[in-house]
C-alpha atoms as a PDB file:
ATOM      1  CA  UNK A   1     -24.753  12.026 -31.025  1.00  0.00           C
ATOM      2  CA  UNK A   2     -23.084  13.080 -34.075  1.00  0.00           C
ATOM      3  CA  UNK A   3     -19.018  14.425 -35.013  1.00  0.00           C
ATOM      4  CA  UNK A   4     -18.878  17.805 -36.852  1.00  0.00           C
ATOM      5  CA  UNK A   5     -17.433  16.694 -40.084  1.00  0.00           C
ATOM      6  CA  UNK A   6     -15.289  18.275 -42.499  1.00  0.00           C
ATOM      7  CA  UNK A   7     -14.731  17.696 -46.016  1.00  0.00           C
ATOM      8  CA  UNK A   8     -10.974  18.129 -47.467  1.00  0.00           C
ATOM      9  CA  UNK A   9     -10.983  21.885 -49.272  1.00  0.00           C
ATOM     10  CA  UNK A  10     -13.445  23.255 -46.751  1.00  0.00           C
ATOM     11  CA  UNK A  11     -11.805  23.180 -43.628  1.00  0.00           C
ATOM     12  CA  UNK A  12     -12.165  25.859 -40.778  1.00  0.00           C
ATOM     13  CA  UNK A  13      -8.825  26.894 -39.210  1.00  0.00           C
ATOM     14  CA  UNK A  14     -10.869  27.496 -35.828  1.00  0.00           C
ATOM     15  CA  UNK A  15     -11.626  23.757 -35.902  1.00  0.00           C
ATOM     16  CA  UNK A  16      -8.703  21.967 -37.158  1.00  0.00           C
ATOM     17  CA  UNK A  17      -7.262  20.595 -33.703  1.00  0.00           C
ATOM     18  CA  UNK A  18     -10.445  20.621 -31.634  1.00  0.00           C
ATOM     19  CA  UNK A  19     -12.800  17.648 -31.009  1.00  0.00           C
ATOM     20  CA  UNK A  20     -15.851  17.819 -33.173  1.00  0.00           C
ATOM     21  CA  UNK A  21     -18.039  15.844 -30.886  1.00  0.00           C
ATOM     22  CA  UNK A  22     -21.487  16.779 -30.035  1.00  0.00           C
ATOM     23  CA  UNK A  23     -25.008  15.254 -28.505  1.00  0.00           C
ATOM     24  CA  UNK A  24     -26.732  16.574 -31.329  1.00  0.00           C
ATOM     25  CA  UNK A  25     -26.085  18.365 -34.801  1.00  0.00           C
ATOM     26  CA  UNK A  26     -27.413  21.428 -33.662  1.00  0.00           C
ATOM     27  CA  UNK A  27     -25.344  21.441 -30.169  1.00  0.00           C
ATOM     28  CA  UNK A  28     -21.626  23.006 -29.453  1.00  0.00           C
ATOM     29  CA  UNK A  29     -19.085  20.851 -30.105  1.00  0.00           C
ATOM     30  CA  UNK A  30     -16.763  19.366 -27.396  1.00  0.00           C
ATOM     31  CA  UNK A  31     -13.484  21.354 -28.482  1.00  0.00           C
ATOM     32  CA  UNK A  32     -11.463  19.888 -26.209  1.00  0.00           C
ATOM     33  CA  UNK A  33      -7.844  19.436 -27.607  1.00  0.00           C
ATOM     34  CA  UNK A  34      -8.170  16.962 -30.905  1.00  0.00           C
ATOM     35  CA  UNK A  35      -5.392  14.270 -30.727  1.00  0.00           C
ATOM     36  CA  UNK A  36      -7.266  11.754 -33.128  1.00  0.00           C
ATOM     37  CA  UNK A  37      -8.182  12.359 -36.800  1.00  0.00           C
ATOM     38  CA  UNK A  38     -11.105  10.102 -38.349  1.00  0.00           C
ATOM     39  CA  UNK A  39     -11.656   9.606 -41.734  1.00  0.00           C
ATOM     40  CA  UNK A  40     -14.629   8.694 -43.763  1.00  0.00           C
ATOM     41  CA  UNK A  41     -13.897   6.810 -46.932  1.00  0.00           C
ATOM     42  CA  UNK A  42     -17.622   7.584 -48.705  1.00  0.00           C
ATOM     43  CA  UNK A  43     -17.665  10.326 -51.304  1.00  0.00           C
ATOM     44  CA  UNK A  44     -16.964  12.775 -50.748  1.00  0.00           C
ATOM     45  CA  UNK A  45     -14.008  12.098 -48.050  1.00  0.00           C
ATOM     46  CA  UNK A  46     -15.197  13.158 -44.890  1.00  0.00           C
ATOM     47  CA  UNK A  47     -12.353  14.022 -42.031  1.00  0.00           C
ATOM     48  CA  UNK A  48     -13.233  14.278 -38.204  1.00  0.00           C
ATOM     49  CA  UNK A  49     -11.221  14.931 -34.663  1.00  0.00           C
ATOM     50  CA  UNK A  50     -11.976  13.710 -31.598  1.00  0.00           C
ATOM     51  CA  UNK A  51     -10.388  14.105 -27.664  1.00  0.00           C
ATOM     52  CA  UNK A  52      -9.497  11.152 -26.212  1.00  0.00           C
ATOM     53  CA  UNK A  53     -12.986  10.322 -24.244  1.00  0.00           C
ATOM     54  CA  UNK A  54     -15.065  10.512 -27.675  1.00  0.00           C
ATOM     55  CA  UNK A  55     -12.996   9.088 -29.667  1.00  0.00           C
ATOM     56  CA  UNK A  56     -14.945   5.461 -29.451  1.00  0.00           C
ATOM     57  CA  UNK A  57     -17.904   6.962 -30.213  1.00  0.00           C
ATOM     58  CA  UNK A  58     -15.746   8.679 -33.798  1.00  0.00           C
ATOM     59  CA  UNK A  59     -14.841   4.572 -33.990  1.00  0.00           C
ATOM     60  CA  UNK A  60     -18.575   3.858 -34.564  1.00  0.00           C
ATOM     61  CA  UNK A  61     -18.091   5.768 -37.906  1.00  0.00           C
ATOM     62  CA  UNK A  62     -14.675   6.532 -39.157  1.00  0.00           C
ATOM     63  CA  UNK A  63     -13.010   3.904 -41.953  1.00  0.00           C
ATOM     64  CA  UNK A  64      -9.672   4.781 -40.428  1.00  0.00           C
ATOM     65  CA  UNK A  65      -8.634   6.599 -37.050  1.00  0.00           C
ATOM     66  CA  UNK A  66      -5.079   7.603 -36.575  1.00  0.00           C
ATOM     67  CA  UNK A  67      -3.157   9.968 -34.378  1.00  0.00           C
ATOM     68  CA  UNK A  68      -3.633  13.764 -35.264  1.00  0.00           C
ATOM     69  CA  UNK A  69      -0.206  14.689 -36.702  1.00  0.00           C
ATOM     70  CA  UNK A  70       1.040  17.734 -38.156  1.00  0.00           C
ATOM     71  CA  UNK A  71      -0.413  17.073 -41.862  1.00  0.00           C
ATOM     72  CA  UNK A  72      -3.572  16.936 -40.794  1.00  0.00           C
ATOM     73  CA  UNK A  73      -6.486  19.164 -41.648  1.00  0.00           C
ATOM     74  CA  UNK A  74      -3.925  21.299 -43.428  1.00  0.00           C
ATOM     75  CA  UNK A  75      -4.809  22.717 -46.565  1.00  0.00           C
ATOM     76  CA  UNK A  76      -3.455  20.903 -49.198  1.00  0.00           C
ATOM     77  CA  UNK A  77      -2.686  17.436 -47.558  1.00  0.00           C
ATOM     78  CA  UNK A  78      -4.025  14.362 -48.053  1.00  0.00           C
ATOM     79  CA  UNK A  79      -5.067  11.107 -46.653  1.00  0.00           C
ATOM     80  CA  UNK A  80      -3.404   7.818 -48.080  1.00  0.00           C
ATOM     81  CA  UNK A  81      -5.600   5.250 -47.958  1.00  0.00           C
ATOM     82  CA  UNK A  82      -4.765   2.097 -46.941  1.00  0.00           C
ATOM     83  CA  UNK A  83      -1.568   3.406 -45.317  1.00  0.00           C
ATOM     84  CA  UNK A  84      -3.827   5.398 -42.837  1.00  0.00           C
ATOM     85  CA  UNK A  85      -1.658   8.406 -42.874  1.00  0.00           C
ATOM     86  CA  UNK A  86      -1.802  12.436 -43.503  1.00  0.00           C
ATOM     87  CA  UNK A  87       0.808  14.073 -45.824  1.00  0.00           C
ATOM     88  CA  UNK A  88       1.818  16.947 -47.540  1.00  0.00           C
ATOM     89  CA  UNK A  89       2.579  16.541 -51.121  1.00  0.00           C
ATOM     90  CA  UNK A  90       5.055  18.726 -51.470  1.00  0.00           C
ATOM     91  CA  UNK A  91       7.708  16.890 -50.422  1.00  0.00           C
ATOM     92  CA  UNK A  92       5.954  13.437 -50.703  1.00  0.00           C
ATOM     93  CA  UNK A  93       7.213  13.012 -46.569  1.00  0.00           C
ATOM     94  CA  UNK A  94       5.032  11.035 -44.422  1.00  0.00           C
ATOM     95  CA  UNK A  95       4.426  13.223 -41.416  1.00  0.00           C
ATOM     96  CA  UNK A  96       2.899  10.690 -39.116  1.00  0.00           C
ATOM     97  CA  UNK A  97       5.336   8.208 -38.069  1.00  0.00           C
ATOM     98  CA  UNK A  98       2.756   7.372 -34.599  1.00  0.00           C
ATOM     99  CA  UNK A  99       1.112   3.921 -34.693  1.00  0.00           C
ATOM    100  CA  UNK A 100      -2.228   3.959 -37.298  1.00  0.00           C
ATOM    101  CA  UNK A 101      -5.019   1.505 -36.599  1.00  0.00           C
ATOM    102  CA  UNK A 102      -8.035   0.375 -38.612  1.00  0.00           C
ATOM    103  CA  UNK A 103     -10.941   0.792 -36.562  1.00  0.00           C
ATOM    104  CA  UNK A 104     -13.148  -1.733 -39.369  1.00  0.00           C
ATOM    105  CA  UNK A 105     -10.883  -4.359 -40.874  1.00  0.00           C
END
């Protein structure tokens, strides 16, 4: 069981919004609707989405899970670590205002 990760500067449009989970690397991923992003903190960053029903199996390896927001996986933002949050830096605005949760404390 593995997550399709992406790393920050390589991201496919496609994929931005869609659960990355699949049974194997070499298997389709879920694609279902993506309404939590996962993050990585190893280098380099690594970002991941998951639906709902895979998103405790994304727990199992994600530093930080938060709701998928509208900074995330778009080009140019950036996680803020420990805040747990997506943003732009254009404007410096913190786009996710929903609840963020360490998964690892």
């Amino acid at each position: 069981m593995t997550f399709h990760g992406r790393i920050y500067g390589e991201l496919d449009d496609a994929l931005n919004w869609s659960c990355g989970y699949s049974d194997t690397p070499t298997s389709p991923p879920c694609m279902d609707p993506a309404v939590w992003h996962g993050i990585i903190l190893s280098e380099p960053i690594q970002v991941m989405s998951s639906c709902d029903e895979h998103r405790p199996i994304m727990d199992l390896s994600a530093d930080y899970v938060h709701e998928m927001g509208s900074a995330c996986g778009l080009p140019g933002s950036y996680f803020i670590w420990p805040d747990n949050e997506c943003i732009l830096p254009d404007d410096g605005t913190e786009l996710l205002a929903h609840h963020a949760e360490a998964c690892r404390a």
